[in-house]
C-alpha atoms as a PDB file:
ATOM      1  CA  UNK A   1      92.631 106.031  93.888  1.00  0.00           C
ATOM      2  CA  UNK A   2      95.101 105.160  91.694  1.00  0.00           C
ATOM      3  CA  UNK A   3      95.388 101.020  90.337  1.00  0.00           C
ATOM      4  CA  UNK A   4      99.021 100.627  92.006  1.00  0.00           C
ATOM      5  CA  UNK A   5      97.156 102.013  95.452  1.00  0.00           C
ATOM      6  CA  UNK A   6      94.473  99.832  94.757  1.00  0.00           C
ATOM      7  CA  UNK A   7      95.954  96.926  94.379  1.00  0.00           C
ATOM      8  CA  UNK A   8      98.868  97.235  97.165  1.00  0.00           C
ATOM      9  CA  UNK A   9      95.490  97.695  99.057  1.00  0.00           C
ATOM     10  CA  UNK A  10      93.319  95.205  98.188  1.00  0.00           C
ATOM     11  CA  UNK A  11      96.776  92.882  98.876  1.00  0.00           C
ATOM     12  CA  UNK A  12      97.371  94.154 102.155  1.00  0.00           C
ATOM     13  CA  UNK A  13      94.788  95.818 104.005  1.00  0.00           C
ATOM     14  CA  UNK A  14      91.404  95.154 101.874  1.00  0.00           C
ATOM     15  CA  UNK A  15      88.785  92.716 100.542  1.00  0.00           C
ATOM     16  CA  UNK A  16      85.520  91.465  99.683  1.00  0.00           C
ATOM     17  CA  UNK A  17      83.184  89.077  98.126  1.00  0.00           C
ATOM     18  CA  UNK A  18      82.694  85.290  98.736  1.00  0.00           C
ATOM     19  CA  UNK A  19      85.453  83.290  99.259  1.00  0.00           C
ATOM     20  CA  UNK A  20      86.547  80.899  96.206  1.00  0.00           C
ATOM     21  CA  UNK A  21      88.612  78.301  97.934  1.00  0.00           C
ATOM     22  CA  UNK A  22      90.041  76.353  95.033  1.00  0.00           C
ATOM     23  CA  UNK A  23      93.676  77.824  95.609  1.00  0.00           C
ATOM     24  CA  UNK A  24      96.261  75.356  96.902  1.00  0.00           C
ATOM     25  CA  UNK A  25      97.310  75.139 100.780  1.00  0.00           C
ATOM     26  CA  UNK A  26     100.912  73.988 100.250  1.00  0.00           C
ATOM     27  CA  UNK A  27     102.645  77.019  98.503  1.00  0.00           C
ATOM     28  CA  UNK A  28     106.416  77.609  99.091  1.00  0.00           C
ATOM     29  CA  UNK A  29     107.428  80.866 101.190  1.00  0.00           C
ATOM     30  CA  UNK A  30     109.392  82.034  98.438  1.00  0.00           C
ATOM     31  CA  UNK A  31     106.456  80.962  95.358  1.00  0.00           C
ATOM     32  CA  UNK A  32     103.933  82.899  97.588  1.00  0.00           C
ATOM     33  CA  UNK A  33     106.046  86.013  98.190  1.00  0.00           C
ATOM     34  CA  UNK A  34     107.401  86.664  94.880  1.00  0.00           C
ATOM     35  CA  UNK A  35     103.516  85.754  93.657  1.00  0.00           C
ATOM     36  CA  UNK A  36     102.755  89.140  95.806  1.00  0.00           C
ATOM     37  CA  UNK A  37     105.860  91.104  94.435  1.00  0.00           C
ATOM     38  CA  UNK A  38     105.045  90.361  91.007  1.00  0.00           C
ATOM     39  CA  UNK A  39     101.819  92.115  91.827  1.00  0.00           C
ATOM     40  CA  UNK A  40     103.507  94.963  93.173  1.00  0.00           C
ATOM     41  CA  UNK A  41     105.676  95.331  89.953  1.00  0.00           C
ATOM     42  CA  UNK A  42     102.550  95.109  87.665  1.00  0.00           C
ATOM     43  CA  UNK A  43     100.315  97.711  89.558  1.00  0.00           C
ATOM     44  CA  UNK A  44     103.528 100.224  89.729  1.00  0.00           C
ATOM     45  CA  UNK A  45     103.097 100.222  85.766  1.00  0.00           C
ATOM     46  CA  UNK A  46      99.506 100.771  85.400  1.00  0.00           C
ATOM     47  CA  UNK A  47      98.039 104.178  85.348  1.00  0.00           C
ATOM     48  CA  UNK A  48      96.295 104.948  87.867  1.00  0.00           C
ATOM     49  CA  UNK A  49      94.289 108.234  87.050  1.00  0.00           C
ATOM     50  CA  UNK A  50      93.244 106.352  84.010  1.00  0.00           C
ATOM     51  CA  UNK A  51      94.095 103.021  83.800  1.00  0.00           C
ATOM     52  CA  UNK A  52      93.883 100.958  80.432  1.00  0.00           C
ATOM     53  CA  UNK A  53      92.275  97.768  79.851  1.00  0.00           C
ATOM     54  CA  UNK A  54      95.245  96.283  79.554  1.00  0.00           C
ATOM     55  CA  UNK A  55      96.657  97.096  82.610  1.00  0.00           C
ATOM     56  CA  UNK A  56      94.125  95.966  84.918  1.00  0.00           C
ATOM     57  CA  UNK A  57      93.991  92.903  82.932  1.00  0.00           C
ATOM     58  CA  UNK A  58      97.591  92.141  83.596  1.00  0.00           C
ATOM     59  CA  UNK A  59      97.043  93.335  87.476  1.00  0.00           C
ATOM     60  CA  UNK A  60      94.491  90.337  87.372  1.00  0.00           C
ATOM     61  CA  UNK A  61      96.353  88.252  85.498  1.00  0.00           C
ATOM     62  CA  UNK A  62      98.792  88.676  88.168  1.00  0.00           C
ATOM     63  CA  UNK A  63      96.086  87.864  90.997  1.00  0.00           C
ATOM     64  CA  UNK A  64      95.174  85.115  88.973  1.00  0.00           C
ATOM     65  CA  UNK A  65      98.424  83.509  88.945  1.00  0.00           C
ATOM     66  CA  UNK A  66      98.615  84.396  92.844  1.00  0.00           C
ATOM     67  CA  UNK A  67      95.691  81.781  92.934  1.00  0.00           C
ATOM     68  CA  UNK A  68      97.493  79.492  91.324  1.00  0.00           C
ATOM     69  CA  UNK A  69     100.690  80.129  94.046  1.00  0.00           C
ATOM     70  CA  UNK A  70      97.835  79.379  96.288  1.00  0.00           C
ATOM     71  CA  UNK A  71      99.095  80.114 100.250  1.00  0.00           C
ATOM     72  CA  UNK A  72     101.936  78.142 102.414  1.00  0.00           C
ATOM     73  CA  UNK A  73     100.175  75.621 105.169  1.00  0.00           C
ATOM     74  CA  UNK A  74     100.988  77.939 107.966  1.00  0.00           C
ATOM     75  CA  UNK A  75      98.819  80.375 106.901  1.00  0.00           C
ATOM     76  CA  UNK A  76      95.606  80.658 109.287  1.00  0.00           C
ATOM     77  CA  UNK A  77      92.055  79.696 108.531  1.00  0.00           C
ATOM     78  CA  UNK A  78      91.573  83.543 108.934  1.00  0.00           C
ATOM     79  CA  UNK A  79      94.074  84.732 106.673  1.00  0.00           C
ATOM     80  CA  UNK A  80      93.640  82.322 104.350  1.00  0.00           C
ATOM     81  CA  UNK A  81      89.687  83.617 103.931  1.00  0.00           C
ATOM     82  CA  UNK A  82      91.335  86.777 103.793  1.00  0.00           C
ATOM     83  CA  UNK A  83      93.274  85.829 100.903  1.00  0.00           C
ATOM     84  CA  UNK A  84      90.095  84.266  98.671  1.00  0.00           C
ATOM     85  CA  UNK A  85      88.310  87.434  99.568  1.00  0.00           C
ATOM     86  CA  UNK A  86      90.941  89.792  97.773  1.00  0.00           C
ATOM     87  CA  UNK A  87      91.527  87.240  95.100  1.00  0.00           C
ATOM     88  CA  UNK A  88      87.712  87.258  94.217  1.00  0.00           C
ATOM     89  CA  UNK A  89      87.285  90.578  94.308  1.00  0.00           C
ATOM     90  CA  UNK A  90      90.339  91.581  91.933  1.00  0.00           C
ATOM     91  CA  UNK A  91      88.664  88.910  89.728  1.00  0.00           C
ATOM     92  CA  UNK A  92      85.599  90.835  89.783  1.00  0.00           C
ATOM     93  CA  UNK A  93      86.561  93.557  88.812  1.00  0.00           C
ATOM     94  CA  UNK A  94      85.537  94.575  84.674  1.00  0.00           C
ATOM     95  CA  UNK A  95      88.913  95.144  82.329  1.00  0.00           C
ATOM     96  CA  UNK A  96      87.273  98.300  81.128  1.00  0.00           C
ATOM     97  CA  UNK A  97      86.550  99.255  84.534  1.00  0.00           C
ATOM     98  CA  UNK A  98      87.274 102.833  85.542  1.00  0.00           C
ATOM     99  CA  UNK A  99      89.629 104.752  87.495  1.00  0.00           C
ATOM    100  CA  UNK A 100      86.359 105.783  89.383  1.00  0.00           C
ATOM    101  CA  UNK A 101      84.752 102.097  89.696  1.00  0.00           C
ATOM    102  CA  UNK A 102      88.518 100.955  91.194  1.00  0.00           C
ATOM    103  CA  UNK A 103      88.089 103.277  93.676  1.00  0.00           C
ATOM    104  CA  UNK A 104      84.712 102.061  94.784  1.00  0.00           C
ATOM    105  CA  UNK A 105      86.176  98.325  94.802  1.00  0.00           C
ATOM    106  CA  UNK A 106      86.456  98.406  98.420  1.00  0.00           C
ATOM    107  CA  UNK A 107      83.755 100.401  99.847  1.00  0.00           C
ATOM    108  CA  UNK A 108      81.432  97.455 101.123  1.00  0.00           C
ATOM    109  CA  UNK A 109      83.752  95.635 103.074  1.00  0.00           C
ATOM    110  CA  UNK A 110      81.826  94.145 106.095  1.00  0.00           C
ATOM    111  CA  UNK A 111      83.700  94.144 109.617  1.00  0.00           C
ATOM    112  CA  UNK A 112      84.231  90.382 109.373  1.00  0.00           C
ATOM    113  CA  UNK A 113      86.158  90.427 105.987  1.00  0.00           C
ATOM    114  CA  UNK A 114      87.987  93.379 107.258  1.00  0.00           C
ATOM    115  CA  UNK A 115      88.719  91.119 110.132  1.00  0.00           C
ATOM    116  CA  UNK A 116      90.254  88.336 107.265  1.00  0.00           C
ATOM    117  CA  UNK A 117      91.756  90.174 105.337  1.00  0.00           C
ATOM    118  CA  UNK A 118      93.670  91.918 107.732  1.00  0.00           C
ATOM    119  CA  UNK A 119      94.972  88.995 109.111  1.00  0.00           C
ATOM    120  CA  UNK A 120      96.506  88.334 105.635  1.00  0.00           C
ATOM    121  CA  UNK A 121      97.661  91.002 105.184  1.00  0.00           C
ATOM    122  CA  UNK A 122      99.283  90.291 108.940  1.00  0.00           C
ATOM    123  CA  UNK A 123     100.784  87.444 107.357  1.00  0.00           C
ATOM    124  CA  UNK A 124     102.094  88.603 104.484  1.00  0.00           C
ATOM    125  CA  UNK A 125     103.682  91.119 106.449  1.00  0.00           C
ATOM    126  CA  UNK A 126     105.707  88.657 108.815  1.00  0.00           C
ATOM    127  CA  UNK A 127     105.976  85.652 106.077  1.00  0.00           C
ATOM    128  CA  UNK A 128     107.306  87.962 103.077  1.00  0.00           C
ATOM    129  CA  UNK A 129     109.793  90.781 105.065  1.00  0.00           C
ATOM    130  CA  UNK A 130     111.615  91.288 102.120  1.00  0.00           C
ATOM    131  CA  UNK A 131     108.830  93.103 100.630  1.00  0.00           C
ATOM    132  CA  UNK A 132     109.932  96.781 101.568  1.00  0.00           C
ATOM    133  CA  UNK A 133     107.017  99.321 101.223  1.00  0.00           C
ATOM    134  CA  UNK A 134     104.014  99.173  99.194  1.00  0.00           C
ATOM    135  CA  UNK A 135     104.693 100.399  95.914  1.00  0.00           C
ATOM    136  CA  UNK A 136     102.906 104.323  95.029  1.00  0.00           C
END
């Protein structure tokens, strides 16, 4: 899969892991969207056939400062999980990992963080609609 995939996935349709919590509850709409945009702009420029160690770090540098955003207060308990699941699991991820390893990132999802992070990705979908598509 290539990084930009990968992350436009693990954004809106994918997760694992534990769930962090430390991320704050009272983000602004337009803090948390362009948070997810700027993801979107820095997975479009990694490669993903072969991505370099410093592109995925500055895909999780982008996560990371997504954390920091943190989500607005009308986000749902549900989504909300769904959101420390995909930020945990970008975090997880090595910055020499390979194109191959990315690819296995979300391959043990279980049916309830499926469940959460779907409903973020729900939420992202009606909270940021100036998004457009996911980038390729």
């Amino acid at each position: 899969m290539k990084l930009p995939l990968l992350a436009a996935s693990l954004v809106l349709v994918a997760g694992t892991a534990t769930a962090c919590g430390g991320a704050p509850t009272d983000a602004s709409t337009k803090d948390f969207c362009a948070a997810i945009t700027k993801i979107g702009e820095t997975s479009v420029g990694a490669d993903g056939e072969s991505p370099t160690e410093d592109q995925i770090k500055a895909v999780k540098e982008a996560f990371a400062d997504f954390e920091e955003v943190g989500t607005p207060e009308d986000i749902s308990d549900e989504a909300r999980e769904g959101f420390e699941l995909i930020i945990e699991s970008i975090a997880d991820i090595d910055d020499d990992a390979t194109a191959e390893e990315l690819d296995k990132a979300g391959e043990d999802f279980s049916g309830d963080d499926e469940k959460k992070v779907d409903a973020f990705s729900e939420y992202v979908g009606e909270t940021c609609t100036d998004l457009g598509s996911a980038p390729e």
